[in-house]
C-alpha atoms as a PDB file:
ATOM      1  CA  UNK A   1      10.251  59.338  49.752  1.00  0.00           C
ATOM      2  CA  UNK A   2       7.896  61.818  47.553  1.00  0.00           C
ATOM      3  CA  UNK A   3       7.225  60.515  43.950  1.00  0.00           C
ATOM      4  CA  UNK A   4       7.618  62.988  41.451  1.00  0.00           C
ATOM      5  CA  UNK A   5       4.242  64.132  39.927  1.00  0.00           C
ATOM      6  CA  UNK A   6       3.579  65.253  35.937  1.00  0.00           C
ATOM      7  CA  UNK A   7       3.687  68.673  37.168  1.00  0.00           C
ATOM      8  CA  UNK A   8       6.913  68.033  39.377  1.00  0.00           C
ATOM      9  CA  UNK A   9       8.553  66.611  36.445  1.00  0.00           C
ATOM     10  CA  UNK A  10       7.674  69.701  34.390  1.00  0.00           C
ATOM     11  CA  UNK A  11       9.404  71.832  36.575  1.00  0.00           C
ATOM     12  CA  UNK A  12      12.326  69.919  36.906  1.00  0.00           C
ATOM     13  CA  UNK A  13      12.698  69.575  33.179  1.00  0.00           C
ATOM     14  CA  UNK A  14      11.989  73.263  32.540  1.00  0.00           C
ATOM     15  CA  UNK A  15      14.711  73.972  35.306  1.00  0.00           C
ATOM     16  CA  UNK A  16      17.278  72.132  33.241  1.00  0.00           C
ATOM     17  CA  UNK A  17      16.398  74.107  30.299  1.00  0.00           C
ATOM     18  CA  UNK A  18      17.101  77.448  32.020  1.00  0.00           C
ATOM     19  CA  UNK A  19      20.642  75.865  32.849  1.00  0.00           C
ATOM     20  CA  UNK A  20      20.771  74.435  29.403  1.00  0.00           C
ATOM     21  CA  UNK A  21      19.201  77.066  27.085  1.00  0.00           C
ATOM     22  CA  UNK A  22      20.625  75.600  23.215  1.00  0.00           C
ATOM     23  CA  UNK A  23      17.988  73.045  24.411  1.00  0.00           C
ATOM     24  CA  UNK A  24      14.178  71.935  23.967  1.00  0.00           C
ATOM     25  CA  UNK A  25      12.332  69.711  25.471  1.00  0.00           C
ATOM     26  CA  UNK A  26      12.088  66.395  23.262  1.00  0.00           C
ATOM     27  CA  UNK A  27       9.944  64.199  26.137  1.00  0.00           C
ATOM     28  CA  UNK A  28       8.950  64.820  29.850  1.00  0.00           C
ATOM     29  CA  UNK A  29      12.359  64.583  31.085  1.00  0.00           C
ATOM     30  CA  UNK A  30      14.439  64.789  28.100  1.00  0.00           C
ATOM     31  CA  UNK A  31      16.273  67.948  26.477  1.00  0.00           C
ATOM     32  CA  UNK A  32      17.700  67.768  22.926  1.00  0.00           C
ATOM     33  CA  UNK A  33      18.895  70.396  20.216  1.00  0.00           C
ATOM     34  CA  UNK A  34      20.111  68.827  16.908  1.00  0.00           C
ATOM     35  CA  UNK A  35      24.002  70.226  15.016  1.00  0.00           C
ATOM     36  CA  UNK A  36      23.351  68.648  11.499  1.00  0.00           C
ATOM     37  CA  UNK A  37      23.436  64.975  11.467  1.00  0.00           C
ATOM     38  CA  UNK A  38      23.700  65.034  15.489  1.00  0.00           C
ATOM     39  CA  UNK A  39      21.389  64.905  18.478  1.00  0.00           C
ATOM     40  CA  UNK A  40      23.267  66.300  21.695  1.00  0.00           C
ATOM     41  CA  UNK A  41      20.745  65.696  24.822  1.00  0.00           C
ATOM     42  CA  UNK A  42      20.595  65.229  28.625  1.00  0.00           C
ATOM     43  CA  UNK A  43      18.229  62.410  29.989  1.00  0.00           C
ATOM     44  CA  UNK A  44      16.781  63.045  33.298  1.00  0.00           C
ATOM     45  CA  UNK A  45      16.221  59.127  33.778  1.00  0.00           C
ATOM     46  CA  UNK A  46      13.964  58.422  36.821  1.00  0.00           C
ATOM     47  CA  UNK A  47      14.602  55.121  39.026  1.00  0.00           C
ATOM     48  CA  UNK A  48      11.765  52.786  39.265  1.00  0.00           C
ATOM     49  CA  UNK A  49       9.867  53.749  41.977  1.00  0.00           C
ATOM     50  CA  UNK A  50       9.969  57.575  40.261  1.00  0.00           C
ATOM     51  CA  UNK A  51      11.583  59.040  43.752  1.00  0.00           C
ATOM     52  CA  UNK A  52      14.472  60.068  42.088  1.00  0.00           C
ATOM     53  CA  UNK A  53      16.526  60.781  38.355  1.00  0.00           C
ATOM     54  CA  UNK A  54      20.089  60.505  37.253  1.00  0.00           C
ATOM     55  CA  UNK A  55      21.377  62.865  34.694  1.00  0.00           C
ATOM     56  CA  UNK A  56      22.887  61.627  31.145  1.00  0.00           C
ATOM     57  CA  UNK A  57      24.510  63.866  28.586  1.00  0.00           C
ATOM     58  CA  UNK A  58      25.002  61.665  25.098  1.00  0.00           C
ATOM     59  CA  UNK A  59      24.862  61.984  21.519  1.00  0.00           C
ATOM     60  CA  UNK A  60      22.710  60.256  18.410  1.00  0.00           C
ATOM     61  CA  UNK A  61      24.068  59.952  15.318  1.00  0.00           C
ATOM     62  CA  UNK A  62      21.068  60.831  12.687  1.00  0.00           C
ATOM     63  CA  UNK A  63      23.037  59.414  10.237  1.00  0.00           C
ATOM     64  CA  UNK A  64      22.623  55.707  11.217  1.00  0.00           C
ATOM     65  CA  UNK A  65      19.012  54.291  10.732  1.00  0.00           C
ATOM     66  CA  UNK A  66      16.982  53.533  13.983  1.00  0.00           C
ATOM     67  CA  UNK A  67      14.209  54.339  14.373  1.00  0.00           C
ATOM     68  CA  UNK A  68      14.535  55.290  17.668  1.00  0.00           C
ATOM     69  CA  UNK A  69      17.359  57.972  19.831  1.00  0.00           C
ATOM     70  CA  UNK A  70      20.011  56.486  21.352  1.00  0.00           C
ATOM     71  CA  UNK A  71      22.118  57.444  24.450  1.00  0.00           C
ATOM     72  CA  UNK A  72      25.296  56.737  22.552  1.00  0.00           C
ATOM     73  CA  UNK A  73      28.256  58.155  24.493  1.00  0.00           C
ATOM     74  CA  UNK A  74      26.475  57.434  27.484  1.00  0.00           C
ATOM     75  CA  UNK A  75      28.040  60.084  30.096  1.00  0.00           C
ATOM     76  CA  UNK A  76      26.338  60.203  33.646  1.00  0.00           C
ATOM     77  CA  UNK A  77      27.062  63.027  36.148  1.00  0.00           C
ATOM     78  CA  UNK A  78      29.214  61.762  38.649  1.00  0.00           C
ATOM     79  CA  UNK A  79      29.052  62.733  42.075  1.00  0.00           C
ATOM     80  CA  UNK A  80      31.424  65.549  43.772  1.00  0.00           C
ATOM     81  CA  UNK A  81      33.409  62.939  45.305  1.00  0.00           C
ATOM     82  CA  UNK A  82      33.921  60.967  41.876  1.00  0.00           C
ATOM     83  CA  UNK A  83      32.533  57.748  43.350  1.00  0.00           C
ATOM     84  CA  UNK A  84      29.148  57.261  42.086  1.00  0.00           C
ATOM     85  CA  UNK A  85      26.408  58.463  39.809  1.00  0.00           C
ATOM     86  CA  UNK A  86      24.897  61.064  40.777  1.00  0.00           C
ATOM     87  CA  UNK A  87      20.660  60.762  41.408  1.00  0.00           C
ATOM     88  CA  UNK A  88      18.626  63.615  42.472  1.00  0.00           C
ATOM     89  CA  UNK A  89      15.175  63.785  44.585  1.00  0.00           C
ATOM     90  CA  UNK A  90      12.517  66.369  44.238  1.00  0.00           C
ATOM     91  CA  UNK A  91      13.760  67.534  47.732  1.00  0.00           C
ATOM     92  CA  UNK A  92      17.440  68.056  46.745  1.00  0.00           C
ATOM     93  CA  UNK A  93      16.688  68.888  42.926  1.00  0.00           C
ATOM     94  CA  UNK A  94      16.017  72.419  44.464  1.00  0.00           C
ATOM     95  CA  UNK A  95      18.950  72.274  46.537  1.00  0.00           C
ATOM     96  CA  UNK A  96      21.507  70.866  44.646  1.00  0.00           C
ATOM     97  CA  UNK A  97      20.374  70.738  40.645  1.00  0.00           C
ATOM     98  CA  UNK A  98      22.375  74.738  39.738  1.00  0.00           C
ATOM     99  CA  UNK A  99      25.391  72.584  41.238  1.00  0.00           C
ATOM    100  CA  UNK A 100      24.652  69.332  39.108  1.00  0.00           C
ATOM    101  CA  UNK A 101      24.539  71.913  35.983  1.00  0.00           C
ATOM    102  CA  UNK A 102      27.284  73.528  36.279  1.00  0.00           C
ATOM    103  CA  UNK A 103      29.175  69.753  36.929  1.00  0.00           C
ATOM    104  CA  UNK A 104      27.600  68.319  34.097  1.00  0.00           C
ATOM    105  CA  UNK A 105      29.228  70.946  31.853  1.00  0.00           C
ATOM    106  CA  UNK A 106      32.763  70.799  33.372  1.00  0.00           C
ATOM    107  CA  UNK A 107      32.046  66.515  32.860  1.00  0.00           C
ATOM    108  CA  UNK A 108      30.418  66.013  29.745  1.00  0.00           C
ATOM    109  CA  UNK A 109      32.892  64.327  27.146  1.00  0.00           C
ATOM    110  CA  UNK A 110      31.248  66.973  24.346  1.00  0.00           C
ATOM    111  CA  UNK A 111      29.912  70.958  24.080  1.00  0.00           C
ATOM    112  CA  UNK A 112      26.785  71.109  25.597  1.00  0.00           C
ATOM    113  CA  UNK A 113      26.376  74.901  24.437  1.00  0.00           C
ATOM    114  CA  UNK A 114      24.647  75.728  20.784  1.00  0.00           C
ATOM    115  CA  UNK A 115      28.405  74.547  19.338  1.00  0.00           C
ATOM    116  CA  UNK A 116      29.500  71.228  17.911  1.00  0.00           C
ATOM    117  CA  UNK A 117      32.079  70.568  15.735  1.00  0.00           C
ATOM    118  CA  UNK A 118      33.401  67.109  13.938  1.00  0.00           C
ATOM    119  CA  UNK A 119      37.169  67.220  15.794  1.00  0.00           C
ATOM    120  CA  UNK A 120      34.927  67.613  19.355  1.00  0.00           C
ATOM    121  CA  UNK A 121      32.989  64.411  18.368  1.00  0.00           C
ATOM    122  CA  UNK A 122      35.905  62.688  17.176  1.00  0.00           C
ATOM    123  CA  UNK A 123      37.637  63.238  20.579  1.00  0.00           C
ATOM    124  CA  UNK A 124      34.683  62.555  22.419  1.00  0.00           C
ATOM    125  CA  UNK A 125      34.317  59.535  20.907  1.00  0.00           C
ATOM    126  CA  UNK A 126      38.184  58.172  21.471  1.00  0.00           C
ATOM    127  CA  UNK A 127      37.559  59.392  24.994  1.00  0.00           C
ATOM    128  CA  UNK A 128      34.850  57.343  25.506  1.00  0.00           C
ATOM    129  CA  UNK A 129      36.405  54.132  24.081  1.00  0.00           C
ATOM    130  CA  UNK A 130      39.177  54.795  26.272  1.00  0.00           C
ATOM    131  CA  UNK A 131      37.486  55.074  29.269  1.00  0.00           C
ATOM    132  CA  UNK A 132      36.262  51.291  28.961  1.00  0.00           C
ATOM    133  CA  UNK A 133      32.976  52.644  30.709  1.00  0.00           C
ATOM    134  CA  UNK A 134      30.588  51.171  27.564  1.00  0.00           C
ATOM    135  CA  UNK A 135      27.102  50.533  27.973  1.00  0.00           C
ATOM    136  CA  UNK A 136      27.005  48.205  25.207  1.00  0.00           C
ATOM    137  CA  UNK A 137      29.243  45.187  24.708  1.00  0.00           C
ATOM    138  CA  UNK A 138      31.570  46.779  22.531  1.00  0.00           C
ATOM    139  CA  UNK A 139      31.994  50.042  20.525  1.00  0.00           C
ATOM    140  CA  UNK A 140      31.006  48.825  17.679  1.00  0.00           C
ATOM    141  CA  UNK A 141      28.346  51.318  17.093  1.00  0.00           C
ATOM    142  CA  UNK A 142      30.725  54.183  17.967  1.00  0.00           C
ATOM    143  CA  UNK A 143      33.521  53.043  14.985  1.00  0.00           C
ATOM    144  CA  UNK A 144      30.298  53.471  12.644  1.00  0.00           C
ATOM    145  CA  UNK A 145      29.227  56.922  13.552  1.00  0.00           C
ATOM    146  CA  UNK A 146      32.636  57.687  13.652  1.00  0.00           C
ATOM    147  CA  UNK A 147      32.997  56.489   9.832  1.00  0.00           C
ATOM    148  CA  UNK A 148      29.220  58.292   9.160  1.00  0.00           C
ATOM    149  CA  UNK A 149      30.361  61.676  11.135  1.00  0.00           C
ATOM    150  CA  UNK A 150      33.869  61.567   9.211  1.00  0.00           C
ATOM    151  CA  UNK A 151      31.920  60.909   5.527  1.00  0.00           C
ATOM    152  CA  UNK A 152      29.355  63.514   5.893  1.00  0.00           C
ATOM    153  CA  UNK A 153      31.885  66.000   6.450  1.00  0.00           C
ATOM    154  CA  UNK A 154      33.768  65.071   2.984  1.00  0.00           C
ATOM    155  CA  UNK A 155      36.761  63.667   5.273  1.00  0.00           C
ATOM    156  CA  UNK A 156      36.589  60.580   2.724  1.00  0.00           C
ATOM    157  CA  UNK A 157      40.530  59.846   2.809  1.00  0.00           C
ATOM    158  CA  UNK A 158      40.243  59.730   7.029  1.00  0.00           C
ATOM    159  CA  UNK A 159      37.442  57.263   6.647  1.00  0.00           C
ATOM    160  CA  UNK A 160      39.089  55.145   5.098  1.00  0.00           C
ATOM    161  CA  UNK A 161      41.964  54.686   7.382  1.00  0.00           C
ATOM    162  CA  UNK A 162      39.391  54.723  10.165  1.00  0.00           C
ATOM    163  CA  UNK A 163      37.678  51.143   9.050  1.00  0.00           C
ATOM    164  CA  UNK A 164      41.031  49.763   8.102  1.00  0.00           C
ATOM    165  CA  UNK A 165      42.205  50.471  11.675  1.00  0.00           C
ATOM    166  CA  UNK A 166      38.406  49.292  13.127  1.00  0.00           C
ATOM    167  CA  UNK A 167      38.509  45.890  10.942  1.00  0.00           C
ATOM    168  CA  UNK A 168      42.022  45.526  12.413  1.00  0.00           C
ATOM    169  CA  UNK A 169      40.317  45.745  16.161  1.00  0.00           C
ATOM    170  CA  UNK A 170      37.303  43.829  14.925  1.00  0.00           C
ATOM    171  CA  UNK A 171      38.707  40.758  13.663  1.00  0.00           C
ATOM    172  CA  UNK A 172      40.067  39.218  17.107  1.00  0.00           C
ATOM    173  CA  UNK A 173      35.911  39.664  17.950  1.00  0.00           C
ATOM    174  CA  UNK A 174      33.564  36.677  18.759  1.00  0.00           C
ATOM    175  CA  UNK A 175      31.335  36.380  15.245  1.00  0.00           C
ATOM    176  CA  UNK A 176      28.257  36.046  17.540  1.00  0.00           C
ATOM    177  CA  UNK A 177      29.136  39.842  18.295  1.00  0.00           C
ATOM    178  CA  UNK A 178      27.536  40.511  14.689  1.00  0.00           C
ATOM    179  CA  UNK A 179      24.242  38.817  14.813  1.00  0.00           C
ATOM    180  CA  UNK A 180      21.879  40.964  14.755  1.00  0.00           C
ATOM    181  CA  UNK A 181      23.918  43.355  12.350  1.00  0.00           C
ATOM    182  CA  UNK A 182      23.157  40.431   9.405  1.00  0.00           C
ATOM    183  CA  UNK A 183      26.814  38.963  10.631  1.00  0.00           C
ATOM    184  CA  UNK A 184      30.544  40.338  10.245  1.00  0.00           C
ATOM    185  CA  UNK A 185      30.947  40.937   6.853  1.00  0.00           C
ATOM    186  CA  UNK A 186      27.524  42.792   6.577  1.00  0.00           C
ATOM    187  CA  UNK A 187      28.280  44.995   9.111  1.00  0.00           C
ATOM    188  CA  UNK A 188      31.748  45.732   7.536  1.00  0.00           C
ATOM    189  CA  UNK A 189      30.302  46.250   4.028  1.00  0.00           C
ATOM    190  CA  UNK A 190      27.835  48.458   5.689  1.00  0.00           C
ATOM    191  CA  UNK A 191      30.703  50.739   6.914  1.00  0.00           C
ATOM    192  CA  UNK A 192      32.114  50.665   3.312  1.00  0.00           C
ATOM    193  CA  UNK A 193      28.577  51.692   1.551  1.00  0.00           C
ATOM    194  CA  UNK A 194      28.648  54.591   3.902  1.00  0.00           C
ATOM    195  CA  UNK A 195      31.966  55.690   2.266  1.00  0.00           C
ATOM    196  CA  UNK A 196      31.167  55.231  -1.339  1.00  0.00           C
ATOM    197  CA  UNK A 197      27.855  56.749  -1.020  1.00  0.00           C
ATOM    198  CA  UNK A 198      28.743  59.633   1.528  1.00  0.00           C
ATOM    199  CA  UNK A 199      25.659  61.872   0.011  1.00  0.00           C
ATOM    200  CA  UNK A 200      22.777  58.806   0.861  1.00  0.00           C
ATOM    201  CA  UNK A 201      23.583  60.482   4.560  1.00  0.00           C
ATOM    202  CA  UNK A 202      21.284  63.503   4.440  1.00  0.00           C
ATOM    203  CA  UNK A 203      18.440  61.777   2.851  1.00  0.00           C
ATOM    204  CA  UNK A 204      19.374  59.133   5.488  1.00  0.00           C
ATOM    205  CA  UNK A 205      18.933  61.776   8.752  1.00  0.00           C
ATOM    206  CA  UNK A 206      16.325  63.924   7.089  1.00  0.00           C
ATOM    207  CA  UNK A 207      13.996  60.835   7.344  1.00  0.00           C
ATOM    208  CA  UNK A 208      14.808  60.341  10.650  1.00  0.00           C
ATOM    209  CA  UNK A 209      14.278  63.390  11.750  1.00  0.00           C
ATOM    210  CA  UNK A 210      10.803  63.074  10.370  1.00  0.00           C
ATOM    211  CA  UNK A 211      10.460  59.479  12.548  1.00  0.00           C
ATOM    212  CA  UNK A 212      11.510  60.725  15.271  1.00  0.00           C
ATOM    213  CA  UNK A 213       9.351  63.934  14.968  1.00  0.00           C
ATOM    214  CA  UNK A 214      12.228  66.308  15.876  1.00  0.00           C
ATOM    215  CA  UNK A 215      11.485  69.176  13.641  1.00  0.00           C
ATOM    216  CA  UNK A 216      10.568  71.689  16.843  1.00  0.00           C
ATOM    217  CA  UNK A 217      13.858  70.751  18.269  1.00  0.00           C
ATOM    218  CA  UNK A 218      16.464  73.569  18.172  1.00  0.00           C
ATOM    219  CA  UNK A 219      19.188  73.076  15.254  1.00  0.00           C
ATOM    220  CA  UNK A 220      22.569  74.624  15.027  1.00  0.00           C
ATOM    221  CA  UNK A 221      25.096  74.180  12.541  1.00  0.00           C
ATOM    222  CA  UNK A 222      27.617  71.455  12.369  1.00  0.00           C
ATOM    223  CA  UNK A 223      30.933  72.556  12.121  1.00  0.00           C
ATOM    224  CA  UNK A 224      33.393  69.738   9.576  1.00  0.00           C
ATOM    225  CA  UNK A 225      36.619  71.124  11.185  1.00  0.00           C
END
């Protein structure tokens, strides 16, 4: 099967902006743009012997420290017939990737147009959790951005009731869970600093933006509905 070259991957990539025009190219392969505090991207993901990709839509939550951008949200185009993800060669890229576009946007659990709003993340994010399709071991990761998202928008009251319902779900979890978070009550008093201190949040992303050298990436506004 034909590997794709640097120049193959180009195209591809620039194809998937044409379908997907709020968005820049972040990496060979990967299209962000950035509403506030959040990175909205697709990940063309290549297999190992670089023959094919798979496509992920997902978020990243600014927000919360990394250091790196995550796939949180992690939401793979399915195939037409719902039974597996989708992957894509160089040979039916040109057949097939219009189609895969147009699917991604009716599957994608959040706006993949220049629009974003708080109440589409929020639902997003319950959708996700509900699906019981997680990457990682548990959301744990997804209750804080949820808490972050909610205090950057001012939505302190809703925040609260948030980590009281999250600590409820939390405490029947294994403490090993919490290990490399500094253990469970760190993590928990991490969630509560990010309440009291709601305005540490745009210093917070601002430097992360700088990390992550995302400054050419396109930015639209965040909308705390």
């Amino acid at each position: 099967m034909e590997k794709f070259s640097r120049a193959d991957k180009n195209r591809v990539c620039g194809d998937w902006m044409k379908a997907f025009p709020a968005m820049g190219r972040y990496r060979p392969m990967w299209l962000l743009k950035r509403n506030g505090p959040v990175l909205v991207g697709i990940c063309l993901s290549g297999n190992r012997d670089n023959t094919a990709y798979r496509i992920i839509a997902h978020i990243h939550n600014l927000a919360r420290p990394t250091g790196f951008v995550s796939l949180q949200l992690h939401n793979p185009l399915i195939n037409k017939k719902g039974t597996y993800r989708e992957e894509l060669t160089l040979k039916s890229h040109d057949k097939e990737f219009l189609e895969a576009a147009e699917r991604l946007k009716r599957q994608s659990l959040f706006p993949l147009s220049e629009d974003l709003s708080l109440s589409n993340l929020l639902s997003a994010c319950s959708r996700y959790v509900g699906s019981r399709n997680l990457v990682a071991e548990t959301p744990m990761f997804i209750y804080e951005d949820v808490i972050t998202l909610l205090s950057w928008c001012g939505k302190l009251s809703i925040a609260k009731r948030k980590l009281g319902d999250y600590v409820k779900i939390m405490a029947d979890w294994d403490d090993d869970i919490f290990r490399h978070e500094g253990g469970r009550i760190a993590f928990f008093d991490r969630l509560v600093e990010i309440i009291e201190y709601p305005s540490k949040l745009e210093e917070i992303a601002e430097e992360e933006i700088r990390k992550l050298k995302l400054e050419r990436i396109p930015s639209y506004p965040f909308v705390c509905d």
